[in-house]
N, C-alpha and C. Protein backbone atom coordinates (compact mmCIF):
# COMPACT_ATOMS: atom_id res chain seq x y z
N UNK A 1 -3.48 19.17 9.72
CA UNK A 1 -2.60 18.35 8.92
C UNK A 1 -2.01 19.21 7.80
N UNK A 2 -1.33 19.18 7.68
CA UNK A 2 0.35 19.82 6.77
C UNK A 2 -0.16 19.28 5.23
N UNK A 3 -0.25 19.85 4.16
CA UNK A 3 -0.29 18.88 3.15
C UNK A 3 0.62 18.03 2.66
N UNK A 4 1.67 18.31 3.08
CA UNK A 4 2.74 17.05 2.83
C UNK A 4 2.46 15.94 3.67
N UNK A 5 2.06 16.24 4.51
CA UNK A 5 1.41 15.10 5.41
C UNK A 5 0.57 13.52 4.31
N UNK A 6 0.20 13.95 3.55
CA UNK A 6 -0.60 13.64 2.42
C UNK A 6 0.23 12.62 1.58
N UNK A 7 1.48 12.68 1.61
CA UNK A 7 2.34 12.12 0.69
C UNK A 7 3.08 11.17 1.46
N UNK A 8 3.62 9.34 1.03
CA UNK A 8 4.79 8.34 1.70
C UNK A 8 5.96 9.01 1.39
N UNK A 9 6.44 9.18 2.32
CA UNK A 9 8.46 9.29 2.47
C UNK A 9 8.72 8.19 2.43
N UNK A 10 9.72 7.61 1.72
CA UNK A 10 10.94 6.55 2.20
C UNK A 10 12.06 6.67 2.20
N UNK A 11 12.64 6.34 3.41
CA UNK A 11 14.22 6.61 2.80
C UNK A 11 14.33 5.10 3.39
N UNK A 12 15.60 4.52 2.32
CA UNK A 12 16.15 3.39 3.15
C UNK A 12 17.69 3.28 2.18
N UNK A 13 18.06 2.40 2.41
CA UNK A 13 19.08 2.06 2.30
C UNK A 13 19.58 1.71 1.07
N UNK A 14 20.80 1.69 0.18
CA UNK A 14 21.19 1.73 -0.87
C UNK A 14 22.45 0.98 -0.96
N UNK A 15 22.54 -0.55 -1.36
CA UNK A 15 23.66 -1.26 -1.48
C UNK A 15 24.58 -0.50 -2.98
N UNK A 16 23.97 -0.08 -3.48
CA UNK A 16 24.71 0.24 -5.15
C UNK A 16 25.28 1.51 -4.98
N UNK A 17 24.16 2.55 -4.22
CA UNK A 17 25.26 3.38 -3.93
C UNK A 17 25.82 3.99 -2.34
N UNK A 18 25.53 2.71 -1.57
CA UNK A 18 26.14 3.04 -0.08
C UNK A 18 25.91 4.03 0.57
N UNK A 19 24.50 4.61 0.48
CA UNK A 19 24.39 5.67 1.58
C UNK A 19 22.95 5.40 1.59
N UNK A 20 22.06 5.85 2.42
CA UNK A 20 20.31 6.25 1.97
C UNK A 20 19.92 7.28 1.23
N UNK A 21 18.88 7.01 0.71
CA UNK A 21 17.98 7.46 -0.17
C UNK A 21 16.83 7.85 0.48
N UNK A 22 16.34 8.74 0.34
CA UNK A 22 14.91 9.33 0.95
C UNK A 22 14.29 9.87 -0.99
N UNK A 23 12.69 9.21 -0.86
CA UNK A 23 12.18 9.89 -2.06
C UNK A 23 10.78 9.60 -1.39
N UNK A 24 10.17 10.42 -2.14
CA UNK A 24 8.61 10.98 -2.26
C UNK A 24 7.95 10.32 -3.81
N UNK A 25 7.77 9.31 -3.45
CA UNK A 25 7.16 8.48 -5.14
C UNK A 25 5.93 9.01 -5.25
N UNK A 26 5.36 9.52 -6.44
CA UNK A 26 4.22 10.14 -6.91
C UNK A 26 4.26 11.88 -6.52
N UNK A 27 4.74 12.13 -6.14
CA UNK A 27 5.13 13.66 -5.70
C UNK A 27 6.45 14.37 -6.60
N UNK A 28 7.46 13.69 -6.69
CA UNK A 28 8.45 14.31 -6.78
C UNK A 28 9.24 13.21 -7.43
N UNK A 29 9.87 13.40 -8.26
CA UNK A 29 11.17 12.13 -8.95
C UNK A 29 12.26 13.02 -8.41
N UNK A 30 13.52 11.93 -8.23
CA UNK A 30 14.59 12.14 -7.25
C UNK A 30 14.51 11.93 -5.88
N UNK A 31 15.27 12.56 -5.17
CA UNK A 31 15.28 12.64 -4.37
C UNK A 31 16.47 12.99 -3.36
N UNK A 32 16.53 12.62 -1.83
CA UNK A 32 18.13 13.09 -1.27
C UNK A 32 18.74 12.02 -1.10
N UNK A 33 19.92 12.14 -0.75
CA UNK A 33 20.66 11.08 -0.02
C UNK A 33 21.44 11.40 0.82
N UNK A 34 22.70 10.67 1.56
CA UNK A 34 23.60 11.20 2.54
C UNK A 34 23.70 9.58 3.77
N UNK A 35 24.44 9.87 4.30
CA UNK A 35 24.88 9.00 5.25
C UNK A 35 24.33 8.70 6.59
N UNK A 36 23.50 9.55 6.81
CA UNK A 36 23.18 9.73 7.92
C UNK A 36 21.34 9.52 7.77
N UNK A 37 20.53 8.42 8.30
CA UNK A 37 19.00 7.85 7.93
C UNK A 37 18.17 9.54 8.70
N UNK A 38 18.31 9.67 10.04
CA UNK A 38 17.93 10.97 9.95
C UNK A 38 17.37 12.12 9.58
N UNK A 39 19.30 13.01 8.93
CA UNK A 39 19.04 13.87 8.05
C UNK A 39 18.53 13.66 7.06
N UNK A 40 18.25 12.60 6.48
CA UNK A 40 17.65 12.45 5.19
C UNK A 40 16.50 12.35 5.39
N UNK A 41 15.60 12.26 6.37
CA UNK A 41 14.19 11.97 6.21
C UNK A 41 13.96 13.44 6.56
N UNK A 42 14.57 14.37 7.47
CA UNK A 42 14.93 15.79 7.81
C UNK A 42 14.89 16.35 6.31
N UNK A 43 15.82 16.21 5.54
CA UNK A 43 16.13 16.91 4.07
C UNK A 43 14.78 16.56 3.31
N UNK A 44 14.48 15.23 3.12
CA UNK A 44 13.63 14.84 2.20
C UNK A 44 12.27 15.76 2.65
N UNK A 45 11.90 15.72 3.83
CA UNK A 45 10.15 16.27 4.60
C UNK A 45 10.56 18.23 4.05
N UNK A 46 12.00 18.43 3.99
CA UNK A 46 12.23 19.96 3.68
C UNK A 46 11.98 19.77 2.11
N UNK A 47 12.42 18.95 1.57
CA UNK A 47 12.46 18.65 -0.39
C UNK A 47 10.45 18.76 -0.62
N UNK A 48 9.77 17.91 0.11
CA UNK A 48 8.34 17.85 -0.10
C UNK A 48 7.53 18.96 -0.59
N UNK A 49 7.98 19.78 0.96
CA UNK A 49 7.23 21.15 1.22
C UNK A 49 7.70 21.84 -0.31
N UNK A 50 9.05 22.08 -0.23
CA UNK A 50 9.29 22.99 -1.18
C UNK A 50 8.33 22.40 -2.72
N UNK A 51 8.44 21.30 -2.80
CA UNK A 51 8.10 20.42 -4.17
C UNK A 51 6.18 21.09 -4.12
N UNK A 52 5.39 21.11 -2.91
CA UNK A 52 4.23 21.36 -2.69
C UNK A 52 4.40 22.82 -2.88
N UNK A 53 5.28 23.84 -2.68
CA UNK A 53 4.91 25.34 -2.82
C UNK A 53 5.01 25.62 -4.37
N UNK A 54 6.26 24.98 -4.83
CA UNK A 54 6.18 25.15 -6.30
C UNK A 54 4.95 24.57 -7.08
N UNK A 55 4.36 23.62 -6.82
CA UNK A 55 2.94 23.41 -7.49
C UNK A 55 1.81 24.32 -6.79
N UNK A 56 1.65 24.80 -6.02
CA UNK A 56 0.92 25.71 -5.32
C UNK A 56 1.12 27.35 -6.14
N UNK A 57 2.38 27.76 -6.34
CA UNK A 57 3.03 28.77 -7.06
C UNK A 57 3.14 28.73 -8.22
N UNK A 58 2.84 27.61 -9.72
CA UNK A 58 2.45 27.51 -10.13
C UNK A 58 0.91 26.95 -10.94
N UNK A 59 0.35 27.14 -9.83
CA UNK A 59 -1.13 27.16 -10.13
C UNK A 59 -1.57 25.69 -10.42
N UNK A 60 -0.70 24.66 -10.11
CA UNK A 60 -0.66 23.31 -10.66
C UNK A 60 -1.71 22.45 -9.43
N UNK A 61 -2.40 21.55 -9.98
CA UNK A 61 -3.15 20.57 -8.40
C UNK A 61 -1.19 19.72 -7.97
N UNK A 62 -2.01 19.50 -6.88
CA UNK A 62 -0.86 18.41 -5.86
C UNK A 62 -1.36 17.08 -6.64
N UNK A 63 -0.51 16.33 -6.85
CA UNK A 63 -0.95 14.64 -7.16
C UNK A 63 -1.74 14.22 -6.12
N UNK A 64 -2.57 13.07 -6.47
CA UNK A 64 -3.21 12.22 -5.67
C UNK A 64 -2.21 11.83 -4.51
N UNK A 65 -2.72 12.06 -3.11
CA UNK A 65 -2.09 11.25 -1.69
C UNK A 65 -1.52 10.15 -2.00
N UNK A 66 -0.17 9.62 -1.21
CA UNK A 66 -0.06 8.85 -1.15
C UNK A 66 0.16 8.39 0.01
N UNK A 67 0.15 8.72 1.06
CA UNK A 67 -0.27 8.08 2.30
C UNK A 67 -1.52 7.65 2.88
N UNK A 68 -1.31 6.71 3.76
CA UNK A 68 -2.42 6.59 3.90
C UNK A 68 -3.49 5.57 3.35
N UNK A 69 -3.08 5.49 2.35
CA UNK A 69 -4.18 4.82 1.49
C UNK A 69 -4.29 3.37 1.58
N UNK A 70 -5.49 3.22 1.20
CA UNK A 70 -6.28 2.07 1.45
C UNK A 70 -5.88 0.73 -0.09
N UNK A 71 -5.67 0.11 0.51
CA UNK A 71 -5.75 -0.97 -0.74
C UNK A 71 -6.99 -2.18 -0.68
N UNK A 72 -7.28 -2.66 -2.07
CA UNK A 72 -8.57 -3.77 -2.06
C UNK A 72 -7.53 -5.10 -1.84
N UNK A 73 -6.43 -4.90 -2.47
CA UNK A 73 -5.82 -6.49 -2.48
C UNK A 73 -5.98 -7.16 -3.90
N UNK A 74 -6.35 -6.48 -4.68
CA UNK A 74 -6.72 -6.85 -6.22
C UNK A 74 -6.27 -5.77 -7.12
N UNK A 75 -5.77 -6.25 -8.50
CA UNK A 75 -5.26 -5.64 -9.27
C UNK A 75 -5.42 -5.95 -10.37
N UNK A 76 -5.99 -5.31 -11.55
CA UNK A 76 -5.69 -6.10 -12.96
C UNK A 76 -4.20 -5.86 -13.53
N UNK A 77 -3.98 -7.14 -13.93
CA UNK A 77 -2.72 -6.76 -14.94
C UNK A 77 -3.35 -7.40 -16.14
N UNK A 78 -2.58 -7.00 -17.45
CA UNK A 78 -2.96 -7.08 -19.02
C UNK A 78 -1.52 -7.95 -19.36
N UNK A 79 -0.99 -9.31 -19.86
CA UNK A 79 -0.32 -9.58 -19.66
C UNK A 79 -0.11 -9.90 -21.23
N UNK A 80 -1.05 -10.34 -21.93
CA UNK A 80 -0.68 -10.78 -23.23
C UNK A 80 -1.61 -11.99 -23.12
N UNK A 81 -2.13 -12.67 -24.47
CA UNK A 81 -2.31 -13.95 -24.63
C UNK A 81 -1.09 -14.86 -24.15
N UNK A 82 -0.11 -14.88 -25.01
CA UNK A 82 1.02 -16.11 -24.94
C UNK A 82 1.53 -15.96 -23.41
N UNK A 83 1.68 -14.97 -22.75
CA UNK A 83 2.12 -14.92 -21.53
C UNK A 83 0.90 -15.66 -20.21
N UNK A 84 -0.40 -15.22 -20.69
CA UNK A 84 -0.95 -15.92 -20.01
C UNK A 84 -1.66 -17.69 -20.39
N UNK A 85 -1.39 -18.10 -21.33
CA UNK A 85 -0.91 -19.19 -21.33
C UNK A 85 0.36 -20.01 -20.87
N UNK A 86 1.17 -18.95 -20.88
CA UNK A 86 2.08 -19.97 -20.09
C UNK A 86 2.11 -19.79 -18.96
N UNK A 87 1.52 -18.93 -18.29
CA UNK A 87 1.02 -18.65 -16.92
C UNK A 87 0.06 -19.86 -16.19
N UNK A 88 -0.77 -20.18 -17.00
CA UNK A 88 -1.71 -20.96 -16.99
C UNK A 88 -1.14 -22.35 -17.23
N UNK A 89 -0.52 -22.77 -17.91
CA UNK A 89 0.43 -23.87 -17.80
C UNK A 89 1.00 -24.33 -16.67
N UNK A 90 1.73 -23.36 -16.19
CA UNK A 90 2.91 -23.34 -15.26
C UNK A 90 1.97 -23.54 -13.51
N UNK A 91 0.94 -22.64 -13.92
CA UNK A 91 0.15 -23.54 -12.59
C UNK A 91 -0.37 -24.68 -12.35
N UNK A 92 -1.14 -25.34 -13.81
CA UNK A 92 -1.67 -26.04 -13.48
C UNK A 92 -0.72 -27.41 -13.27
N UNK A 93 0.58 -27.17 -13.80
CA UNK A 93 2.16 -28.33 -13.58
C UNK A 93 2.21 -27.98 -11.79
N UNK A 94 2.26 -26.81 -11.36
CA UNK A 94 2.30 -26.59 -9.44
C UNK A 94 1.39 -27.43 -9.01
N UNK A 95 -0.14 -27.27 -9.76
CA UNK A 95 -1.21 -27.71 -9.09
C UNK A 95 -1.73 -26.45 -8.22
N UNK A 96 -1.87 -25.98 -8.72
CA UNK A 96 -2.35 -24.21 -7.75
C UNK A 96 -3.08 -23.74 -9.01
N UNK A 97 -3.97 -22.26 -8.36
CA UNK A 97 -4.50 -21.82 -8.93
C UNK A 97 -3.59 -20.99 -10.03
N UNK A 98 -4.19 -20.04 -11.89
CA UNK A 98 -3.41 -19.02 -12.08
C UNK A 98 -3.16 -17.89 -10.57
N UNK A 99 -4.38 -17.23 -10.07
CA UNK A 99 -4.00 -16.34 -9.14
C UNK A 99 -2.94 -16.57 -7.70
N UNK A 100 -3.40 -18.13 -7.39
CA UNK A 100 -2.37 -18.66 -6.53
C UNK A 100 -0.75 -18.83 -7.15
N UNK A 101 -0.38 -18.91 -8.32
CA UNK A 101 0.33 -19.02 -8.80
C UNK A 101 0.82 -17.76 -8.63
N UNK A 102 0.49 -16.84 -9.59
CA UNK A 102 0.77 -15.10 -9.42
C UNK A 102 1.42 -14.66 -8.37
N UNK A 103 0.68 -14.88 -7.39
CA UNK A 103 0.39 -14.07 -6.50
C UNK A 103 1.96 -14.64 -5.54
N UNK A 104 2.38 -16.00 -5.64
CA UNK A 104 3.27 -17.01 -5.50
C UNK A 104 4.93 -16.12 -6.17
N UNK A 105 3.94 -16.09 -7.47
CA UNK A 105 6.00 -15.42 -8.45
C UNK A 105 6.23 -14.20 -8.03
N UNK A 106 5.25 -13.49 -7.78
CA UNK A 106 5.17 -11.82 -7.62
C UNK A 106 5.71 -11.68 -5.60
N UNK A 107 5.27 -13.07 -4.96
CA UNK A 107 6.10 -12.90 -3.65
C UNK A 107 7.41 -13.20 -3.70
N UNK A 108 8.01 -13.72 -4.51
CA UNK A 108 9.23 -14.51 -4.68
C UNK A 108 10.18 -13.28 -5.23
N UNK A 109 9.41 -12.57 -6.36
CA UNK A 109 10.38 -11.52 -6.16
C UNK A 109 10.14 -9.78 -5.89
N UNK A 110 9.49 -9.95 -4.87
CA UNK A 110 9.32 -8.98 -4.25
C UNK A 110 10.77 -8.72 -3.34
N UNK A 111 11.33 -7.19 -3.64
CA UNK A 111 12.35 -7.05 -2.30
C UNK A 111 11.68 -6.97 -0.78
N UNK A 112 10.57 -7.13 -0.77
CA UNK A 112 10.06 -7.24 0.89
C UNK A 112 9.47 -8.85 1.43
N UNK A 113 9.15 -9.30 0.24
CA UNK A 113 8.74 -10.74 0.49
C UNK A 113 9.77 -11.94 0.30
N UNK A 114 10.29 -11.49 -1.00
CA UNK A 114 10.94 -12.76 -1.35
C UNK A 114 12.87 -12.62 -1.78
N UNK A 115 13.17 -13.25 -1.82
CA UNK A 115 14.96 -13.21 -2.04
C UNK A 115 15.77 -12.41 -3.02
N UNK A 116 14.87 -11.78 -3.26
CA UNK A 116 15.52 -10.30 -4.26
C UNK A 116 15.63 -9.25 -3.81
């Protein structure tokens, strides 16, 4: 295994600026773009390596993997008192739990779950 192997690619698609985007989140800020889904995952896997020799060439560790990885499904967030009161409000008016609630707003606007 390649150590870039180690790291998520994405490229997808870009309504704002009409072409794809390929980036390496936790590795590298930026990234490529171009018209063609492809070359860009082509360009981006060439952007990685190079991004991995320069931390290698400067004596730097690689960030933590990001492929691959395992999730629990749980997360703390720190939200505030007043925010989580009205958090807590707002469920118990649904009739759901706070976490059922959460877990509810955070699908809604998710760009993979919900209408955003």
């Amino acid at each position: 295994m390649k150590a870039s192997d180690q790291y998520l690619k994405i490229v997808e698609w870009s309504e704002e600026d009409q072409c794809y985007i390929g980036s390496c989140p936790g590795l590298m800020k930026g990234g490529v773009h171009g018209d063609d889904e492809a070359q860009i995952y082509k360009e981006l896997c060439e952007a990685v390596e190079e991004w991995i020799v320069i931390h290698q060439e400067d004596g730097e560790p690689l960030p933590a993997a990001t492929a691959g990885k395992e999730y629990s499904g749980k997360f703390v967030v720190r939200v505030g008192k007043e925010l989580h009161k009205a958090l807590a409000i707002e469920a118990l008016r649904e009739g759901e739990s706070l976490n059922a609630y959460c877990v509810h707003l955070l699908k809604e606007e998710s760009p993979r779950y919900g209408t955003k």
